[in-house]
Protein backbone atom coordinates (compact mmCIF):
# COMPACT_ATOMS: atom_id res chain seq x y z
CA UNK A 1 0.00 0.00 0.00
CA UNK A 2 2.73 2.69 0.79
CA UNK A 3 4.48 2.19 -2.39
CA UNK A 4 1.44 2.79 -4.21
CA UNK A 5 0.61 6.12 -1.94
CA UNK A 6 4.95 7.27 -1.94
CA UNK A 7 5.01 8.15 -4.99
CA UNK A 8 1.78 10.67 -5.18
CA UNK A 9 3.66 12.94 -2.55
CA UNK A 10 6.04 14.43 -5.61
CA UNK A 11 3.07 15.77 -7.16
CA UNK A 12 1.53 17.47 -4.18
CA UNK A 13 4.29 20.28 -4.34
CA UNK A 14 4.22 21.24 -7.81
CA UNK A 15 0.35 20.48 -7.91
CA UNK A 16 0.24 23.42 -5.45
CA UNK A 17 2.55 26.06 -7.32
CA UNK A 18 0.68 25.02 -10.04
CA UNK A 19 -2.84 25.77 -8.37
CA UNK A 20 -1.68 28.96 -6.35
CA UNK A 21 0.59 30.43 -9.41
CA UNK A 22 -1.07 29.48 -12.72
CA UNK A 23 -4.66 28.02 -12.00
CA UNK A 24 -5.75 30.84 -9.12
CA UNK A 25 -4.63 33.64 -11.40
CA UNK A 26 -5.70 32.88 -14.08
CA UNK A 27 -9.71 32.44 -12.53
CA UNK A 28 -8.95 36.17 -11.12
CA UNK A 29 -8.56 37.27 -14.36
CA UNK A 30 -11.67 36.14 -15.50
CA UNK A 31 -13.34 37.29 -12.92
CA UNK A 32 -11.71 40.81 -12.90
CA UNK A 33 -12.68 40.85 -16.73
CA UNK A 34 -15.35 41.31 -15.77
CA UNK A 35 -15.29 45.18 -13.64
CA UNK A 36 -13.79 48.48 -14.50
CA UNK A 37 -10.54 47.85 -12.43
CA UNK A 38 -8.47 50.81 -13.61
CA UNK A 39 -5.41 52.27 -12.32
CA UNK A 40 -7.76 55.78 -11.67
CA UNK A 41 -9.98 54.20 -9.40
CA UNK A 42 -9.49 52.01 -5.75
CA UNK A 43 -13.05 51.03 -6.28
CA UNK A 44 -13.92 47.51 -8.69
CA UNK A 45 -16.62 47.86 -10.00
CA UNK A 46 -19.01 44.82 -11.60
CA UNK A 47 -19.45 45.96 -15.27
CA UNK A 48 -20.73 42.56 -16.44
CA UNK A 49 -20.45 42.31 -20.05
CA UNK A 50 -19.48 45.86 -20.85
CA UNK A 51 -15.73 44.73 -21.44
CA UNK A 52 -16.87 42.80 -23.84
CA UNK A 53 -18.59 44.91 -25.78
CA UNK A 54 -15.82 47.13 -25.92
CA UNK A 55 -13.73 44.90 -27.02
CA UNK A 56 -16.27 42.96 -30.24
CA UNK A 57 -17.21 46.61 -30.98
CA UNK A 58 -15.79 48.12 -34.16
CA UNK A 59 -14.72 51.59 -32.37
CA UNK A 60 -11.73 50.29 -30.77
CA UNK A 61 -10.31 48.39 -33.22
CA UNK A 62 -9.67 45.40 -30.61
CA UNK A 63 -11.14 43.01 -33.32
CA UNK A 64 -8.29 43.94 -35.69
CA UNK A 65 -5.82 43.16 -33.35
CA UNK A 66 -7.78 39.56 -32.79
CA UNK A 67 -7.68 39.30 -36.90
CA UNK A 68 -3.68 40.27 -36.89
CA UNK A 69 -3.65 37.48 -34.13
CA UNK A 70 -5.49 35.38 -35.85
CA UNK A 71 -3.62 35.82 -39.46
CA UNK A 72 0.12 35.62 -37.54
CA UNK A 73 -0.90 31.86 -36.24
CA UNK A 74 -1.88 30.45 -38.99
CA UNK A 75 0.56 31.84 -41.31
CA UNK A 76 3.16 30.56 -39.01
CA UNK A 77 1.74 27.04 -38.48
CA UNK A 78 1.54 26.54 -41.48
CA UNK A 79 5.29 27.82 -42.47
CA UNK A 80 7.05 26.53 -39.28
CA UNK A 81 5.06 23.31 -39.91
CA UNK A 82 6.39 23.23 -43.97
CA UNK A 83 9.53 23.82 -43.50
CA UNK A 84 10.33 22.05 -40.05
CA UNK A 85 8.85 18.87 -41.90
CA UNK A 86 10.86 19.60 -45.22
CA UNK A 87 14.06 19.91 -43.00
CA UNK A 88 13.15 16.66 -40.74
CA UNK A 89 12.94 14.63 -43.94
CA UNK A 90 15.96 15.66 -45.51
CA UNK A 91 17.82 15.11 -42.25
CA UNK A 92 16.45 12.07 -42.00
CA UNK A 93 16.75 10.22 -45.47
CA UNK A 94 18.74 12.82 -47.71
CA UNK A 95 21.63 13.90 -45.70
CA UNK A 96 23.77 10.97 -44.42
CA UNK A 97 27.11 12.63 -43.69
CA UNK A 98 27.31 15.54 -41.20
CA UNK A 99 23.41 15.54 -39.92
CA UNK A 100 24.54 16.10 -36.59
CA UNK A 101 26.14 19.45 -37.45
CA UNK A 102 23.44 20.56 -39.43
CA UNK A 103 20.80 19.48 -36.88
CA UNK A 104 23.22 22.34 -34.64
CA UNK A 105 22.88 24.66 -37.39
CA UNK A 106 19.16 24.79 -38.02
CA UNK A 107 18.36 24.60 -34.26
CA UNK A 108 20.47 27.59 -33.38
CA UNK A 109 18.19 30.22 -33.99
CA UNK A 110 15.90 28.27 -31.99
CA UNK A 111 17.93 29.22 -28.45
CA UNK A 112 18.97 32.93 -29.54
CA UNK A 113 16.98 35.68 -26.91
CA UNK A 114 13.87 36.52 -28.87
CA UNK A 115 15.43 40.40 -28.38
CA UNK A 116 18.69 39.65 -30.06
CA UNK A 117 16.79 38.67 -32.98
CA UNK A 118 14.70 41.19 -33.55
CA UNK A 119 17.29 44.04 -32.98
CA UNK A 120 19.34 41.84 -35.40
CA UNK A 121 16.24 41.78 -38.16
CA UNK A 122 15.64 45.62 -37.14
CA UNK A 123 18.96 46.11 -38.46
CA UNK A 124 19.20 43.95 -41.38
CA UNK A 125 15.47 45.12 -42.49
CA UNK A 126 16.02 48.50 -42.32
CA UNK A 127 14.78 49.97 -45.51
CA UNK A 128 17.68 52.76 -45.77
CA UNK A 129 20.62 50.67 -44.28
CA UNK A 130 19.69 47.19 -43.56
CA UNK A 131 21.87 44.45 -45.20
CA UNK A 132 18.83 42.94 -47.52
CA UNK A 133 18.27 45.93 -49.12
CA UNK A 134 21.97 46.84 -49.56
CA UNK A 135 22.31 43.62 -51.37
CA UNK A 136 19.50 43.97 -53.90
CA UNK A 137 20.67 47.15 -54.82
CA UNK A 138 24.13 45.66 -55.33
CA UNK A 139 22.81 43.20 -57.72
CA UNK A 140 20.76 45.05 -59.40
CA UNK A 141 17.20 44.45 -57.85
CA UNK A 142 16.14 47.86 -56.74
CA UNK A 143 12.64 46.86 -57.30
CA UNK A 144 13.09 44.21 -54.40
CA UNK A 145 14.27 46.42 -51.90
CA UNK A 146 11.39 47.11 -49.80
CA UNK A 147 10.48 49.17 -46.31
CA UNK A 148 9.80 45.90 -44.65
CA UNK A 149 8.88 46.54 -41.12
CA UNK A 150 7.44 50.57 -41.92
CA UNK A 151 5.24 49.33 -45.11
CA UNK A 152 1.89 48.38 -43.44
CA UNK A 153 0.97 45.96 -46.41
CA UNK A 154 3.99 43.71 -45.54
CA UNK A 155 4.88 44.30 -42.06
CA UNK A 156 2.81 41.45 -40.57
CA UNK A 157 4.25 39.48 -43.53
CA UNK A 158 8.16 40.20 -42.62
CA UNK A 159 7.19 38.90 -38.82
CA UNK A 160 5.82 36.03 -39.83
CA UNK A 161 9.09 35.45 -41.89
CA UNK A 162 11.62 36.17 -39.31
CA UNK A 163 9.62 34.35 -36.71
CA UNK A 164 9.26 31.15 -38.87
CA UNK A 165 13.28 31.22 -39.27
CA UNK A 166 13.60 31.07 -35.83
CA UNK A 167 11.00 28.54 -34.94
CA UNK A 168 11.51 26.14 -37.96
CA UNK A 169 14.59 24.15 -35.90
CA UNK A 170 12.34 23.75 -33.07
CA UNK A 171 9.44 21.87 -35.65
CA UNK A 172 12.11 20.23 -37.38
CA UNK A 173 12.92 18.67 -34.24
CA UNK A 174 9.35 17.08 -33.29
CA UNK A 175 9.05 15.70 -36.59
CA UNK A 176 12.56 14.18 -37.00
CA UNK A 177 12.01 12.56 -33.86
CA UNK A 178 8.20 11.45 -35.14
CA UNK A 179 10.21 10.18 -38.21
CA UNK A 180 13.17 7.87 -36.56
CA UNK A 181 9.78 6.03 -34.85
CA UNK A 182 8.27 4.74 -38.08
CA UNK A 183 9.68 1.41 -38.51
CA UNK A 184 11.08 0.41 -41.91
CA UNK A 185 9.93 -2.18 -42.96
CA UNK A 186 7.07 -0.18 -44.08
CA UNK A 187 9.38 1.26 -46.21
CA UNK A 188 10.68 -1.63 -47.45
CA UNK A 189 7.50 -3.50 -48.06
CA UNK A 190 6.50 -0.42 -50.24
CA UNK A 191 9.53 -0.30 -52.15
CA UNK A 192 8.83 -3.74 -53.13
CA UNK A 193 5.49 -2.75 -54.50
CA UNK A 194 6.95 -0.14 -56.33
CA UNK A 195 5.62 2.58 -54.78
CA UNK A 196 7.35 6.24 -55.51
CA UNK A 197 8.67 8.45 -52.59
CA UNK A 198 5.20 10.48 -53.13
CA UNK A 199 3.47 7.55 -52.39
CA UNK A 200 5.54 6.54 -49.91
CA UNK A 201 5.21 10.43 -48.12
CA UNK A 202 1.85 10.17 -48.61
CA UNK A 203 0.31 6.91 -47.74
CA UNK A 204 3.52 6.09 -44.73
CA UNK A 205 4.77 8.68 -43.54
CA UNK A 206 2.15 11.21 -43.31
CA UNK A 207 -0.28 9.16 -41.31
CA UNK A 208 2.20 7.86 -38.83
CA UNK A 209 3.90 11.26 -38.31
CA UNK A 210 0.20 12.15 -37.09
CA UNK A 211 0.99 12.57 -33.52
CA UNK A 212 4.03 14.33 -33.92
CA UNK A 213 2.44 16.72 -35.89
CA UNK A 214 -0.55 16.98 -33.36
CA UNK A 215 2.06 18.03 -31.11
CA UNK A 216 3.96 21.01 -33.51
CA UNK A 217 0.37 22.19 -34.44
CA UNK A 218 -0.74 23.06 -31.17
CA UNK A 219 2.67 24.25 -29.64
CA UNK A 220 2.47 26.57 -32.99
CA UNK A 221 -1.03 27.29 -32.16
CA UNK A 222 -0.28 28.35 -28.74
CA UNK A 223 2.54 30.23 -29.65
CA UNK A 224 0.93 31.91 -32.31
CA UNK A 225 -1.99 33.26 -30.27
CA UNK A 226 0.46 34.59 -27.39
CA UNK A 227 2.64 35.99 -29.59
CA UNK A 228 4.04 39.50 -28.31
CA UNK A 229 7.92 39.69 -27.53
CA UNK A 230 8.94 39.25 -31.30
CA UNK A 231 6.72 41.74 -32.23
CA UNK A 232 7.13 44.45 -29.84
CA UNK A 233 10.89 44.19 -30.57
CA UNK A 234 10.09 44.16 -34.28
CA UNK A 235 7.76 46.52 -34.85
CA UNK A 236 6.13 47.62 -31.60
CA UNK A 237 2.63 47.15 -33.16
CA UNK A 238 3.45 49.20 -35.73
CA UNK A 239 3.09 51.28 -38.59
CA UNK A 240 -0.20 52.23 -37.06
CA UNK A 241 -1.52 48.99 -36.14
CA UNK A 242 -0.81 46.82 -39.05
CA UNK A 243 0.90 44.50 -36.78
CA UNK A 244 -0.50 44.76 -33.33
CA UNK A 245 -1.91 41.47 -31.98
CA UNK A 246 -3.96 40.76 -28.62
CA UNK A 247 -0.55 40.66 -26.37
CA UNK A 248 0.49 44.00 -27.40
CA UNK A 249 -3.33 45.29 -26.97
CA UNK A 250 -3.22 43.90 -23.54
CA UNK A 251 0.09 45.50 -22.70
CA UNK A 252 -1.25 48.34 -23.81
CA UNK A 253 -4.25 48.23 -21.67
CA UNK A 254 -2.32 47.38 -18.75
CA UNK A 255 -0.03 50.33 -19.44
CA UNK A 256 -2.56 52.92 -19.56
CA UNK A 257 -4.06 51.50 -16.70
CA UNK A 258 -7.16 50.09 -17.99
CA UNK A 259 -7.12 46.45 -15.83
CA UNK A 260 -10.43 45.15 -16.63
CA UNK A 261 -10.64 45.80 -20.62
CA UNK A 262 -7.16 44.06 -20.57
CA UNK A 263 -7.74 40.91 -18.50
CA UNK A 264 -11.16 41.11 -20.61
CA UNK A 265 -9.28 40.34 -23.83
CA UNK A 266 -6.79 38.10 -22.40
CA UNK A 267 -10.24 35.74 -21.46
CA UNK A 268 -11.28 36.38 -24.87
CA UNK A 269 -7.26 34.87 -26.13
CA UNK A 270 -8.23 32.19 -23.61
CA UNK A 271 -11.74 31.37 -25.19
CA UNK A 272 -10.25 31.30 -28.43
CA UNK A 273 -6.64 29.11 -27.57
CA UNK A 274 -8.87 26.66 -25.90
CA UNK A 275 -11.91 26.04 -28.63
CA UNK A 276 -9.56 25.99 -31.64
CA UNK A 277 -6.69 23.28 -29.62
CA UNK A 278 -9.94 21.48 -28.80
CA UNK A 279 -10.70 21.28 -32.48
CA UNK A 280 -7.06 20.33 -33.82
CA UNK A 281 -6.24 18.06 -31.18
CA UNK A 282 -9.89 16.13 -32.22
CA UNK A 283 -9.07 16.34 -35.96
CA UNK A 284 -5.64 15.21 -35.84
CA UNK A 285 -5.93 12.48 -33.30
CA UNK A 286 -8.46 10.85 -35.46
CA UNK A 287 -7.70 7.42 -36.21
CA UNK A 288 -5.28 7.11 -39.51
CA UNK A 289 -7.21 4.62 -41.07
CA UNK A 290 -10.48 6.81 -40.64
CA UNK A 291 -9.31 10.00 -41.95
């Protein structure tokens, strides 16, 4: 009986940081979503639903910060999930001499501050100075250089781009590691049908990399929708708002004092984070042979 009941008493301790430091907080923040706590005011008011309102109301302009949200995640799923996959299969079956060192390579971004890069990109996207420009004009392709992080059209875009480089070793990662699980003979029993390597991507690999990519799809997901640091080093929000997402909103809020709209539209993140992962995780766990 005691070795059954021993080892429950490691969880108590972290089950309680987790309760008092993550769960607790975060059910005060729903529940102050719901007053006027402001930085101008010792009184909390109940508001009910008048957060809310502000926030699904066209006025403020909170609902294009939930559609720059919104557009950032799924560009970036999609990208990180692309390229991390593209990279984890040539790793894994194209490259046989030196993988290790390139595995290093791809990762590094990966564990770089999130601030280095972006003062890094800041510099190399400046649209006067910045390397990438400097080197289109040296070869000739003027027309390419661009004012990538000032332009409103493709400031979201230019993000997306330097936040997929330095996410793609993390994907690449998962799915190598959901690759070196698939036995194969699978392989080998296909081969011997004469099946192509489409076939082969398409009918082996894909449906037994399922649960790896389950996992990068909802990290990305998660990600996505929390986004702020990489932006506010990028681009601040900016130009205008082209590239402000709920994060930077709620920082915002917070800064100007304005508690309640804030936690208000962090609930709203929350609604949203935990209705689509419902939905992905469902899809994607589906049984291979069903979908």
């Amino acid at each position: 009986m005691k070795n059954k009941i021993y080892p429950a008493y490691f969880m108590y301790g972290a089950l309680t940081l987790y309760l008092v430091f993550v769960v607790l907080p975060g059910f005060m923040g729903i529940a102050y979503s719901f007053t006027d706590w402001n930085s101008y005011s010792t009184e909390v008011n109940f508001v009910g639903l008048d957060n809310f309102r502000t926030i699904l109301s066209s006025e403020e302009g909170y609902l294009d910060y939930i559609n720059n949200t919104l557009f950032f995640t799924f560009y970036t799923i999609i990208l990180k999930t692309i390229f991390g996959l593209a990279l984890a299969l040539l790793l894994n079956y194209g490259v046989r001499r030196l993988t290790h060192l390139y595995r290093v390579i791809i990762y590094l971004p990966v564990v770089l501050p999130t601030i280095v890069v972006g003062l890094v990109f800041r510099s190399i996207l400046n649209p006067r100075t910045g390397i990438l420009n400097e080197f289109f004009r040296a070869v000739g392709l003027d027309a390419l250089a661009q004012p990538w992080l000032v332009n409103p059209d493709i400031a979201m875009f230019s993000v997306i781009g330097v936040d997929t480089w330095k996410g793609t070793g993390y994907i690449m990662v998962i799915l190598l590691a959901g690759l070196q699980t698939i036995p194969q003979e699978y392989y080998e029993a296909a081969e011997i049908d004469g099946a192509s390597a489409i076939a082969k991507l398409r009918f082996i690999t894909l449906p037994l990399l399922v649960p790896a990519l389950t996992v990068v799809t909802v990290l990305n997901l998660l990600y996505g929708l929390r986004v702020f640091d990489i932006i506010y080093v990028l681009t601040g929000g900016g130009p205008g708002y082209a590239t402000d997402v709920v994060f930077t909103a709620v920082f915002d809020e917070f800064s100007k004092g304005r508690y309640g709209v804030g936690t208000a539209l962090s609930s709203v993140l929350f609604i949203v984070m935990s209705v689509a992962g419902f939905f992905i995780v469902r899809r994607l766990t589906r049984d291979p042979v069903e979908a």
